[in-house]
Protein backbone atom coordinates (compact mmCIF):
# COMPACT_ATOMS: atom_id res chain seq x y z
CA UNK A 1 131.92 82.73 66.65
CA UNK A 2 131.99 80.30 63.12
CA UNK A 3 129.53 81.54 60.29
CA UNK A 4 130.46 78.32 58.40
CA UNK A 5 131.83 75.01 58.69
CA UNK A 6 132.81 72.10 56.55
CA UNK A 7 134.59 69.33 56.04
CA UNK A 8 138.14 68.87 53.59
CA UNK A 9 137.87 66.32 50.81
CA UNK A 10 139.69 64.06 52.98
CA UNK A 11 137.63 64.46 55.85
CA UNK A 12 140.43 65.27 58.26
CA UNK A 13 140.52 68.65 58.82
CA UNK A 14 137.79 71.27 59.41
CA UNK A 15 137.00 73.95 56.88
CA UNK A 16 135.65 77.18 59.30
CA UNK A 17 134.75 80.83 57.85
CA UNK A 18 135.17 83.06 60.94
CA UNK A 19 134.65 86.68 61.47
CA UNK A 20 137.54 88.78 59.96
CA UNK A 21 139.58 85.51 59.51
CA UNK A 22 138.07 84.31 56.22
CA UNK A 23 138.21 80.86 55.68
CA UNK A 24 140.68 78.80 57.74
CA UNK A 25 141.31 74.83 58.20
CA UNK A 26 141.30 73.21 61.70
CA UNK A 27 142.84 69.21 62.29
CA UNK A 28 140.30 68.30 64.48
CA UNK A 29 142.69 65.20 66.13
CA UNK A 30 145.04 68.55 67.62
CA UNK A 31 141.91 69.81 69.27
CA UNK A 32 139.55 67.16 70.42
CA UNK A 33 141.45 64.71 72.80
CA UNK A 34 138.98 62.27 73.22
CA UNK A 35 139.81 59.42 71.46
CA UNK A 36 140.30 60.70 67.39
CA UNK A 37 144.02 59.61 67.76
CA UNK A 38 142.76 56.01 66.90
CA UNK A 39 140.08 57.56 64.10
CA UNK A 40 141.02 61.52 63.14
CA UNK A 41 138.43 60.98 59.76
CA UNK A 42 135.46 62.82 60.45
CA UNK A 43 131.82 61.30 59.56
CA UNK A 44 129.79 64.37 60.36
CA UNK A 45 130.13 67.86 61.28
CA UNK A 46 127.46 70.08 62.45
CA UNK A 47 127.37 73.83 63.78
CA UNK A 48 125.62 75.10 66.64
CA UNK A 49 122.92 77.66 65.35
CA UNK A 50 124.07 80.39 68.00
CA UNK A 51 127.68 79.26 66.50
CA UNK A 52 129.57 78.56 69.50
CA UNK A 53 129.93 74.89 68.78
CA UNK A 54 130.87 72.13 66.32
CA UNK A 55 129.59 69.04 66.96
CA UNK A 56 131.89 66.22 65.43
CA UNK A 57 131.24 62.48 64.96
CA UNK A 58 134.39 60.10 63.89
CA UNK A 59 133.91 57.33 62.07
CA UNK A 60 134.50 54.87 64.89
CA UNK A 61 131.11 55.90 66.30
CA UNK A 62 133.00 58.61 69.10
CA UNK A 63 131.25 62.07 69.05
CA UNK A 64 132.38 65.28 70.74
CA UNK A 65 132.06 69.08 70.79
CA UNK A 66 134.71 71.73 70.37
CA UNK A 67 134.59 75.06 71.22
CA UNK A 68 134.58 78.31 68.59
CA UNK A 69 136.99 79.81 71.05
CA UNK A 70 139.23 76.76 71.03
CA UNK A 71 139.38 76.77 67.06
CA UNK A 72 140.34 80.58 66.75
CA UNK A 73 143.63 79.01 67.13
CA UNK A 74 145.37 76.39 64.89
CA UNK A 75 146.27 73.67 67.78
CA UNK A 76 145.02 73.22 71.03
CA UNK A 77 144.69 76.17 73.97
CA UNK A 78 147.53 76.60 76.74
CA UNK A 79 147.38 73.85 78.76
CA UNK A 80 147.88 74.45 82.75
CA UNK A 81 148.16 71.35 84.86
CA UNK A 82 148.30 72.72 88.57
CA UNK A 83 147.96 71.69 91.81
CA UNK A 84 150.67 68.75 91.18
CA UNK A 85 152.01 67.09 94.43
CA UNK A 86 155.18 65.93 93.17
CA UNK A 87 156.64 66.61 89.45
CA UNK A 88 158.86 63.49 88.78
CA UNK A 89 161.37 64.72 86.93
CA UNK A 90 164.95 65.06 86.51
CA UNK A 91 168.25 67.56 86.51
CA UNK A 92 171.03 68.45 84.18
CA UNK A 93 173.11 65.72 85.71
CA UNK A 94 170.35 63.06 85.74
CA UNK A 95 169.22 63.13 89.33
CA UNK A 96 165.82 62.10 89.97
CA UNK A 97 163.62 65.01 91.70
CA UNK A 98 160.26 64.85 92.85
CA UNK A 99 159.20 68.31 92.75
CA UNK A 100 156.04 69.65 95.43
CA UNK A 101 153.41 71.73 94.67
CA UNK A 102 154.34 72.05 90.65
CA UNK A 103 152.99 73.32 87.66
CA UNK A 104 153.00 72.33 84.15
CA UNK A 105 152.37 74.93 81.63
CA UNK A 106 151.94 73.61 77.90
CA UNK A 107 151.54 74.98 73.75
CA UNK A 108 150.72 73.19 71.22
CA UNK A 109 152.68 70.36 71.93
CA UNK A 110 155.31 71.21 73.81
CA UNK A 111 156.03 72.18 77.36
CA UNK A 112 156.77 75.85 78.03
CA UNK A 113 157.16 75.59 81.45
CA UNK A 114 157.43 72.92 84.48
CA UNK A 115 158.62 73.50 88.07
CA UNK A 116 157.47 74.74 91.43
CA UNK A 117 154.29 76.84 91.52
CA UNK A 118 156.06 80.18 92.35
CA UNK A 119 158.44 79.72 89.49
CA UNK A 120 156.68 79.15 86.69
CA UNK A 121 154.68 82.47 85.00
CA UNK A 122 150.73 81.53 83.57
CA UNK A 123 149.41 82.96 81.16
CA UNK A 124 148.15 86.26 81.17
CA UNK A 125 144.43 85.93 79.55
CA UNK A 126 145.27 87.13 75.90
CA UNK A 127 144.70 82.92 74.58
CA UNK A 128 142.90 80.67 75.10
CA UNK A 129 143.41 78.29 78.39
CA UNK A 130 142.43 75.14 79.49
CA UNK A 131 143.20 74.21 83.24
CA UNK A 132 143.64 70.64 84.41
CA UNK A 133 144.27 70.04 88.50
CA UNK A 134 145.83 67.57 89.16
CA UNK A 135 144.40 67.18 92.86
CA UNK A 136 148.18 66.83 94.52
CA UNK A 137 148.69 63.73 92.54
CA UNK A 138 151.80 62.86 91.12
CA UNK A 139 152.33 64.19 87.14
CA UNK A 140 155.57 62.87 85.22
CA UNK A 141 156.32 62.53 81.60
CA UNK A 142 154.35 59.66 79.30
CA UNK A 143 156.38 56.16 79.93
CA UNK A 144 158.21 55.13 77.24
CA UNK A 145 158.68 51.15 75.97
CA UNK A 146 162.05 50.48 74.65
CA UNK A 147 161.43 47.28 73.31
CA UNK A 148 158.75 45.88 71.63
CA UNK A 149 157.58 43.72 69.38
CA UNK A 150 153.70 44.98 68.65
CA UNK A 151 152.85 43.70 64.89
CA UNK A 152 151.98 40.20 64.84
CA UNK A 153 148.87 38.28 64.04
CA UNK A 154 147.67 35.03 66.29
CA UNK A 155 149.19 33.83 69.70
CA UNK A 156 151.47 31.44 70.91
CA UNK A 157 149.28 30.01 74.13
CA UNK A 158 149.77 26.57 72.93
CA UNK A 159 153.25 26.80 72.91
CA UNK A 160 153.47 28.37 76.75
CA UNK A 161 151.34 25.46 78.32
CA UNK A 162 153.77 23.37 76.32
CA UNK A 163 157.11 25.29 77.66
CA UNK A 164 155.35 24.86 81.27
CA UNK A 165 155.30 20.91 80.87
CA UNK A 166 159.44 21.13 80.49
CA UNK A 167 159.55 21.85 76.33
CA UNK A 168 162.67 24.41 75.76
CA UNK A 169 162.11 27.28 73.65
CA UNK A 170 164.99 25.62 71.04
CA UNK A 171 162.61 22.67 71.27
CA UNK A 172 159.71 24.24 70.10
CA UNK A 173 161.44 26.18 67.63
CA UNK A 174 162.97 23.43 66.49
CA UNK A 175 159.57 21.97 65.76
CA UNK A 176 158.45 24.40 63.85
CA UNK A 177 156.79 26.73 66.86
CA UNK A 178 158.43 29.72 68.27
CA UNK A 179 159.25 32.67 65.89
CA UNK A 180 158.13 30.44 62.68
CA UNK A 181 154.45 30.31 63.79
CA UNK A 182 154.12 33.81 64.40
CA UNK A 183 155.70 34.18 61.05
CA UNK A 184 153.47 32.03 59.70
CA UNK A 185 150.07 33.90 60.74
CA UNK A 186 151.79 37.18 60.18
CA UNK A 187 152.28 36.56 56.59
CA UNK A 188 149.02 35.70 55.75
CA UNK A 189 147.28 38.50 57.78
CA UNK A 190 146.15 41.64 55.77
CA UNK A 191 147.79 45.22 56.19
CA UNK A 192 144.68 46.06 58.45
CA UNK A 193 144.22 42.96 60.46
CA UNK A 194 147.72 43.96 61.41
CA UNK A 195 147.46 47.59 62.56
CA UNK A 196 143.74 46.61 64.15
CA UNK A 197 145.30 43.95 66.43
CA UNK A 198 148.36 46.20 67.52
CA UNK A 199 146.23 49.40 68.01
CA UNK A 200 144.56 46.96 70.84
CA UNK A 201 148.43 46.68 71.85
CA UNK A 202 149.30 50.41 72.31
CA UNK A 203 145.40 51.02 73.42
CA UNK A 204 146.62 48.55 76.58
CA UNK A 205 149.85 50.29 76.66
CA UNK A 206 148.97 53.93 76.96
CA UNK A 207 146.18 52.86 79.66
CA UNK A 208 149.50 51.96 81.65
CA UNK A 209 150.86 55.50 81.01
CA UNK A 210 152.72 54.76 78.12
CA UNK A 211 152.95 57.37 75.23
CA UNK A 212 156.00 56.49 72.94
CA UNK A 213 157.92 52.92 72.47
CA UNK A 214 160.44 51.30 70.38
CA UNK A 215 158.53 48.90 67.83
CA UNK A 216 159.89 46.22 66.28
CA UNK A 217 159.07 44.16 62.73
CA UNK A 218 160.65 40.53 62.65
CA UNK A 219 157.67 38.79 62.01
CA UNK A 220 157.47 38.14 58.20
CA UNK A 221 160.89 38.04 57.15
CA UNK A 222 160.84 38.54 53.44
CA UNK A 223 162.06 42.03 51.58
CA UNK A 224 158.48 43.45 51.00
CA UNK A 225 156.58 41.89 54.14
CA UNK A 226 159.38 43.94 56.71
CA UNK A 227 158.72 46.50 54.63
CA UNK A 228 154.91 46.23 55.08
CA UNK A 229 155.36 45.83 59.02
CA UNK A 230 157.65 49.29 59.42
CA UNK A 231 154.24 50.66 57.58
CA UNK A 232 151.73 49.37 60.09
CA UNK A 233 154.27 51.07 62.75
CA UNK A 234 154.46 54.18 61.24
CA UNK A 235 150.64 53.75 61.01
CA UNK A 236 150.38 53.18 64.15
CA UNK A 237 152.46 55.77 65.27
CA UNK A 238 150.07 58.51 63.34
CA UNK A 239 147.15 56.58 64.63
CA UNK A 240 147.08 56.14 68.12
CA UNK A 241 147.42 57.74 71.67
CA UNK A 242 151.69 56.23 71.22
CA UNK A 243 154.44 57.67 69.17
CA UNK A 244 156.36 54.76 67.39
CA UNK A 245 159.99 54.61 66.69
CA UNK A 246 160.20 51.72 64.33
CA UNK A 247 163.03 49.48 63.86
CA UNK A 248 163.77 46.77 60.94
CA UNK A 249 164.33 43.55 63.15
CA UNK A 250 164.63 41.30 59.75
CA UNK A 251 167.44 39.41 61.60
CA UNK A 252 165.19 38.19 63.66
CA UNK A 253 165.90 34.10 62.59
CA UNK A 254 167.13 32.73 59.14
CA UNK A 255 163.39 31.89 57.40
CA UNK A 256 163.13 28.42 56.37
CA UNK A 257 163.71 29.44 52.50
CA UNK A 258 166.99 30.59 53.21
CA UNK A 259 167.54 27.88 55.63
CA UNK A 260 170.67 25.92 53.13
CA UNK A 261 171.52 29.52 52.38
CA UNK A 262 172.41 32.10 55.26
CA UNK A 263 174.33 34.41 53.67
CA UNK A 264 172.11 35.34 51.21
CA UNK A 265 169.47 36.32 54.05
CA UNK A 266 172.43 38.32 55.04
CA UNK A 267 172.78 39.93 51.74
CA UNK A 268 168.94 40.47 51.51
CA UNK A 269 168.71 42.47 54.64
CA UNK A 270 172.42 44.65 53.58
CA UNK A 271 171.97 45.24 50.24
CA UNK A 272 167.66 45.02 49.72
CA UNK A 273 165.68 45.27 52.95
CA UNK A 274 168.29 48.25 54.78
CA UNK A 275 168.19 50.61 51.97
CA UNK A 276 164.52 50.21 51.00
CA UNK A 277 164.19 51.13 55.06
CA UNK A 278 165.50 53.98 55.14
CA UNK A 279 162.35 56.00 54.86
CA UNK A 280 160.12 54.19 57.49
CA UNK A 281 162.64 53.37 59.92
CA UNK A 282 164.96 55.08 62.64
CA UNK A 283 166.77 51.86 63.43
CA UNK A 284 168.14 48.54 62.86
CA UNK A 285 167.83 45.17 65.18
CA UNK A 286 169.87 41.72 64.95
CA UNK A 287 168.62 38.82 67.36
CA UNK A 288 172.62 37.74 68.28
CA UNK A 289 172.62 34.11 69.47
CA UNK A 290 173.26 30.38 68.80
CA UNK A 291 169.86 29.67 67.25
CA UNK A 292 169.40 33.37 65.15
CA UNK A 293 172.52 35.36 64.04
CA UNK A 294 176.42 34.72 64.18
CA UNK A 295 178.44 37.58 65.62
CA UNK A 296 180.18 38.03 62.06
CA UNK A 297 176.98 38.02 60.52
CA UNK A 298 175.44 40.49 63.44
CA UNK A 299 178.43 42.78 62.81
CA UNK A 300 178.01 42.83 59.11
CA UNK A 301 174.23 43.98 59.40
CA UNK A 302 174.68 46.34 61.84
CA UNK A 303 177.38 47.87 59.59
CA UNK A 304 175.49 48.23 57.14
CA UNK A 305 172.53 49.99 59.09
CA UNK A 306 175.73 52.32 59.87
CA UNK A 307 176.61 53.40 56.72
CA UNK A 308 172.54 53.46 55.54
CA UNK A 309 172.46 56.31 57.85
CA UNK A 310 170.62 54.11 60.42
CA UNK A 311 170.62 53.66 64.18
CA UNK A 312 171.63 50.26 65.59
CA UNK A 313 170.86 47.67 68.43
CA UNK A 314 170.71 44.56 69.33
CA UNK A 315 169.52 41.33 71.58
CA UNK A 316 172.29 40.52 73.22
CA UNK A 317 173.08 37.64 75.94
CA UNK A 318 169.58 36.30 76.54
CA UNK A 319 170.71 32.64 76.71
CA UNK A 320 174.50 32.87 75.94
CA UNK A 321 177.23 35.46 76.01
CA UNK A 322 178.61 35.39 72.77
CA UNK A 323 181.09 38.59 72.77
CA UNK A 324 178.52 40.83 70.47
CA UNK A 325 178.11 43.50 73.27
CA UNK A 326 181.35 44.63 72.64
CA UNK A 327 180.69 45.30 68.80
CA UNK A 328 177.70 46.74 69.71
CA UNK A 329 179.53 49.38 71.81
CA UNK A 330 181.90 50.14 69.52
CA UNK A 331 179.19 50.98 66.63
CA UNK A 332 177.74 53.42 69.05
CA UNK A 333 174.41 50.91 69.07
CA UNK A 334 171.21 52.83 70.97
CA UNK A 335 170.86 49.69 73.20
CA UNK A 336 171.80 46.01 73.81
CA UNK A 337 168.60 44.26 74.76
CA UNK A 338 168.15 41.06 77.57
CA UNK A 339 171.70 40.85 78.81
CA UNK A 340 170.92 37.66 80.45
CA UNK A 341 174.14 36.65 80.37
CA UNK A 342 177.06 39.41 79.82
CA UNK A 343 180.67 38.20 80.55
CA UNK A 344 183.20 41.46 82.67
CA UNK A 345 184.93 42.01 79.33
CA UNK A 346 181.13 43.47 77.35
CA UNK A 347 180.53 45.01 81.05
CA UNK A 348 183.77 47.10 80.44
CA UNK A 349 182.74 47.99 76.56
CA UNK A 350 179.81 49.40 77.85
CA UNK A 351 181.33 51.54 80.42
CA UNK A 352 184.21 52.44 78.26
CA UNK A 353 181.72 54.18 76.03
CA UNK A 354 178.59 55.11 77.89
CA UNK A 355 176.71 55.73 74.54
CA UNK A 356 174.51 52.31 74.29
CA UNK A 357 171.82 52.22 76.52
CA UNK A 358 171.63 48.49 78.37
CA UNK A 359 167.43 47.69 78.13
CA UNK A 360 166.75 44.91 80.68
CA UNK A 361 163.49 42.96 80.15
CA UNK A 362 162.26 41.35 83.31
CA UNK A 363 159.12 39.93 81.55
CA UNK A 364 161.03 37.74 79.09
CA UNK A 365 163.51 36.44 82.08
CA UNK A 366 160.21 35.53 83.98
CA UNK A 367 158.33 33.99 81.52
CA UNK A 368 161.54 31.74 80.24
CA UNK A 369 163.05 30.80 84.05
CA UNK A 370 166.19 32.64 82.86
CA UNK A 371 168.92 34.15 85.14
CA UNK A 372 167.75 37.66 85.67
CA UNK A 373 170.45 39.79 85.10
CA UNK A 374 171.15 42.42 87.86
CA UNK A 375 170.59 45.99 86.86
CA UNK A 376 173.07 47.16 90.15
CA UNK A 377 175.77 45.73 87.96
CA UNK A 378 175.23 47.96 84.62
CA UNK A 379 174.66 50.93 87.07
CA UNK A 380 177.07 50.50 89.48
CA UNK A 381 179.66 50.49 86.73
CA UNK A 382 177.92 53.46 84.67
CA UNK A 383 176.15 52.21 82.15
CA UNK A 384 172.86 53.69 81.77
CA UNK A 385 169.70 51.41 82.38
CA UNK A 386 166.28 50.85 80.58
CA UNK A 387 163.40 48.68 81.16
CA UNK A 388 161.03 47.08 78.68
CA UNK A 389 158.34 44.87 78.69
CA UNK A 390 159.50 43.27 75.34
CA UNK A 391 156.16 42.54 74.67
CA UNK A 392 155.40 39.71 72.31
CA UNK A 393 153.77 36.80 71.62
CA UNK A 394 156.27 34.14 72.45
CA UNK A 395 158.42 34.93 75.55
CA UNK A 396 156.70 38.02 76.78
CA UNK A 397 152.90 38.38 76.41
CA UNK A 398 152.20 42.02 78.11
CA UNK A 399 151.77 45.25 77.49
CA UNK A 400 152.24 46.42 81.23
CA UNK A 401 155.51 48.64 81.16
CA UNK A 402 155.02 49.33 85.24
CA UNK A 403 154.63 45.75 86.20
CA UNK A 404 158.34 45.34 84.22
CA UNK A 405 159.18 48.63 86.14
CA UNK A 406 158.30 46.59 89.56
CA UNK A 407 160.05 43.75 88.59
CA UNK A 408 163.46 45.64 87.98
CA UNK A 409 162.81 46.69 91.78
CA UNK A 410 161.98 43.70 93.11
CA UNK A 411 164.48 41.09 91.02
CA UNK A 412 167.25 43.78 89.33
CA UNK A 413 168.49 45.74 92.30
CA UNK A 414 167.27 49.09 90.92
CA UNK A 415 165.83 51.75 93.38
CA UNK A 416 162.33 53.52 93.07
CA UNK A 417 163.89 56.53 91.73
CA UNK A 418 166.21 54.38 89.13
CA UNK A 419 163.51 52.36 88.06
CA UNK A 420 161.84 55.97 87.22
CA UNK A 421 164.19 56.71 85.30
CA UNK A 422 164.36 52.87 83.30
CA UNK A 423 161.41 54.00 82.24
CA UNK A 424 161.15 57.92 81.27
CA UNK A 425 164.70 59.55 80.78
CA UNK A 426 166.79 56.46 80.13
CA UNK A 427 163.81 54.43 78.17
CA UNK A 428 163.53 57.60 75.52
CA UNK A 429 167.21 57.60 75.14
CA UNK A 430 167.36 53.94 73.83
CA UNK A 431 164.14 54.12 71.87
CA UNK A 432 165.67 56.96 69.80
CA UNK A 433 163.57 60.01 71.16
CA UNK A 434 165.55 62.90 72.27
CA UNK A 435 162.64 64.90 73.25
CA UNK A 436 160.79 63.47 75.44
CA UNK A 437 160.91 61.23 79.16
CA UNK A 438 161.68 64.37 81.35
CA UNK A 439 158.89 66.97 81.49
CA UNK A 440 161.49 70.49 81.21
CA UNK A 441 160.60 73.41 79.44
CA UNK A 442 160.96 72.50 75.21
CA UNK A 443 159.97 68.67 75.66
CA UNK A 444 157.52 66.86 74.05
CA UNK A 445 154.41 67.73 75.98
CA UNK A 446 153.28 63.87 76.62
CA UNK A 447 152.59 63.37 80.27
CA UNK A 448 150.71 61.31 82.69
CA UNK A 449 148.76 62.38 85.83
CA UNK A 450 148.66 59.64 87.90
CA UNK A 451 145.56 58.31 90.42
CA UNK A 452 148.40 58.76 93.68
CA UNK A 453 150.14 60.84 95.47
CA UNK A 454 153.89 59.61 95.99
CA UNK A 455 155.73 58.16 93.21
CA UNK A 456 156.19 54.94 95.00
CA UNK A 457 153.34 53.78 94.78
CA UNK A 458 154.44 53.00 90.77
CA UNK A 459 156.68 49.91 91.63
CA UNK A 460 154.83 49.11 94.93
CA UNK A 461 150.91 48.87 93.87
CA UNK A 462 151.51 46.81 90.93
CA UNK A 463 149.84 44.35 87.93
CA UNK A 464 146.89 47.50 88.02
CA UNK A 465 146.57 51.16 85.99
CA UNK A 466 146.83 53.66 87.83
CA UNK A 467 146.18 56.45 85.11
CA UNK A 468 143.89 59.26 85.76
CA UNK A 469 144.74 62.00 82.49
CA UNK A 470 147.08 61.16 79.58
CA UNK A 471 148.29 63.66 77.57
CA UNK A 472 149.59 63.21 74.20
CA UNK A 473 150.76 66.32 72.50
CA UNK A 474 149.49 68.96 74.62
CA UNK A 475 145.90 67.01 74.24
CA UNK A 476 144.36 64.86 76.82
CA UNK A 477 143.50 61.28 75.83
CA UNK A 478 140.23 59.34 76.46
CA UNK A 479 141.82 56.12 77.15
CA UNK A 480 140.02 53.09 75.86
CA UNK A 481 138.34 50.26 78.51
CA UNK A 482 139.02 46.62 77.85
């Protein structure tokens, strides 16, 4: 029972006087799944008179009710998702398993348990429980995006009807299109235009059963406006139903004021834009190619990400192999990203060291006419494999991670089971989460109960959602409708 409830100055958090608890504070976001990730600030409160309820409203309109019960706690109840047909998860040694008649058990926002039913102990009454079934459907962890590029204003339509009539993409950006016009509109977009326009992004994204991704700035190119995109990620991050790692892509092209000057640029990013970073991002991203960054000067960024304290990666081979995989291995770099074209001698680097993650993107190959590069080979050679959707507005336009997932069936040689794990196990690896993409007991409790009832269907039904529950943190999501 609540005697009293109010509201904290910043109208985040519930104030609640309870019976023989005195006055305690609540975040209402922890308890009430249904949507507050995208708006936690609370409009109105209002108890129940019998004081069994609160009754919230958020200030994007959303209402809900919580239960006294529920908020004896700080966090959510126990979670129990039973009645699971298969559990895709995977072992100590990495081997897929689709686990029958399973059972999820989660705190807070972790998992305390996962397995077969018999095998995993439920709680014995003394908390609070909430019970999802899952109806034999298939449960696995929350996919996770690699690679993506999510902050940016406008679109770049124009220029794909023009790439379809036989432009290049060195043409257009050459002409002032490409990156440049997305720089362009991202400069002279406001702080919230930007996180408004990408919360549609990850709003698309989690409906496909993603809940964590690699994101990306790249788009403004000067010290303070990289600076200003890493913000809208974390942001976003805080904000919505999908955990961001950010990375500083300010190699991302030369911008035309340093255009007589490259090594300045160089300097700006080593010496101005990588330290002032440190806070707001987890890694560092050079676009290595003819038409973007040398090797040398990829090399000398990456460095000094190193020594900052910060992870690295980097696109790699998308149109030409230019011998930067190899550095990239040897710094210990998360991932290399496209891998269009890789020559045997950055294949060996890669297996030599087994630490950098090769992230394929099947959406960019598609939408330029590349080569597609052939997962079998990274695998069959032990190099671990990611998949992406590399969503952005030039060369990759979606947010659907299982449509990429089908495509590195159908195009890369991967199996079902790898292309699983491209997207889960392997895919939290290279975004720079280590707890999360395999739902074990101490993982981050973000998982997805899928509308099917062998994991197959993934890969094989695809350009659709098939989402029934997301759970983000221990709390189910109300996922948004186009």
């Amino acid at each position: 029972m609540i005697l009293e409830c109010q509201l904290n100055s910043d109208r985040d958090r519930l104030r609640l006087r309870m019976p023989g608890q005195g006055w305690v504070e609540r975040t209402a976001w922890r308890l009430y799944g249904t949507g507050c990730f995208c708006a936690p600030t609370i409009e109105r409160v209002q108890l129940s008179s019998c004081g069994s309820r609160v009754a919230l409203r958020f200030d994007d309109g959303r209402e809900g009710l919580l239960e006294a019960a529920d908020l004896a706690l700080e966090g959510p109840p126990t979670l129990v998702i039973r009645n699971i047909g298969q559990l895709v998860r995977f072992d100590t040694d990495g081997r897929f398993e689709a686990v029958p008649d399973a059972v999820v058990l989660i705190r807070h926002d972790r998992i305390l348990a996962a397995g077969p039913r018999a095998e995993v102990p439920l709680p014995d009454g003394g908390s609070p429980v909430r019970v999802l079934d899952a109806g034999g459907r298939v449960v696995s962890a929350g996919l996770v995006d690699p690679h993506t590029h999510p902050v940016f204003a406008g679109d770049r339509a124009r220029e794909f009807a023009l790439r379809k009539a036989g432009a290049t993409y060195a043409e257009i950006q050459a002409a002032g299109g490409g990156i440049l016009s997305t720089m362009r509109a991202t400069r002279e977009a406001t702080d919230e235009a930007l996180f408004r326009q990408a919360l549609r992004r990850l709003s698309r994204m989690s409906g496909f059963g993603v809940t964590s991704i690699e994101g990306k700035s790249g788009y403004d190119l000067t010290a303070d406006g990289e600076l200003r995109m890493l913000r809208v990620l974390r942001r976003l991050g805080a904000r919505s139903a999908v955990d961001v790692s950010p990375t500083l892509l300010a190699a991302h092209i030369v911008p035309p004021e340093f255009a007589s000057d490259r090594a300045a640029y160089v300097r700006l990013i080593v010496e101005d834009m990588i330290p002032r970073a440190r806070e707001l991002a987890v890694s560092v991203d050079v676009f290595c190619e003819d038409n973007a960054f040398s090797v040398a000067e990829t090399v000398r960024i990456l460095e000094g990400a190193r020594d900052a304290g910060l992870r690295t990666r980097v696109h790699a081979g998308q149109f030409h192999s230019l011998g930067v995989v190899a550095e990239a291995a040897r710094l210990a770099s998360l991932s290399v990203d496209h891998l269009e074209q890789v020559s045997e001698e950055e294949f060996a680097a890669l297996a030599r060291t087994g630490a950098t993650t090769a992230v394929l993107l099947p959406g960019a190959a598609l939408t330029l006419g590349l080569p597609v590069p052939s997962g079998r080979a990274f695998l069959d050679r032990g190099i671990p494999v990611a998949v992406g959707t590399d969503c952005n507005p030039g060369t990759s336009m979606t947010e659907n991670l299982p449509l990429a997932g089908t495509l590195a069936c159908l195009q890369m040689g991967l199996t079902v089971e790898e292309t699983w794990d491209a997207m889960t196990r392997t895919a939290a690896r290279a975004a720079g989460f280590s707890d999360r993409g395999n739902p074990v007991a101490g993982a981050a409790a973000d998982l997805v109960v899928w509308d099917f009832q062998h994991y197959g269907v993934l890969p094989y039904h695809f350009g659709v959602t098939h989402v029934r529950s997301l759970i983000r943190q221990g709390v189910e999501v109300q996922l948004e409708s186009e």
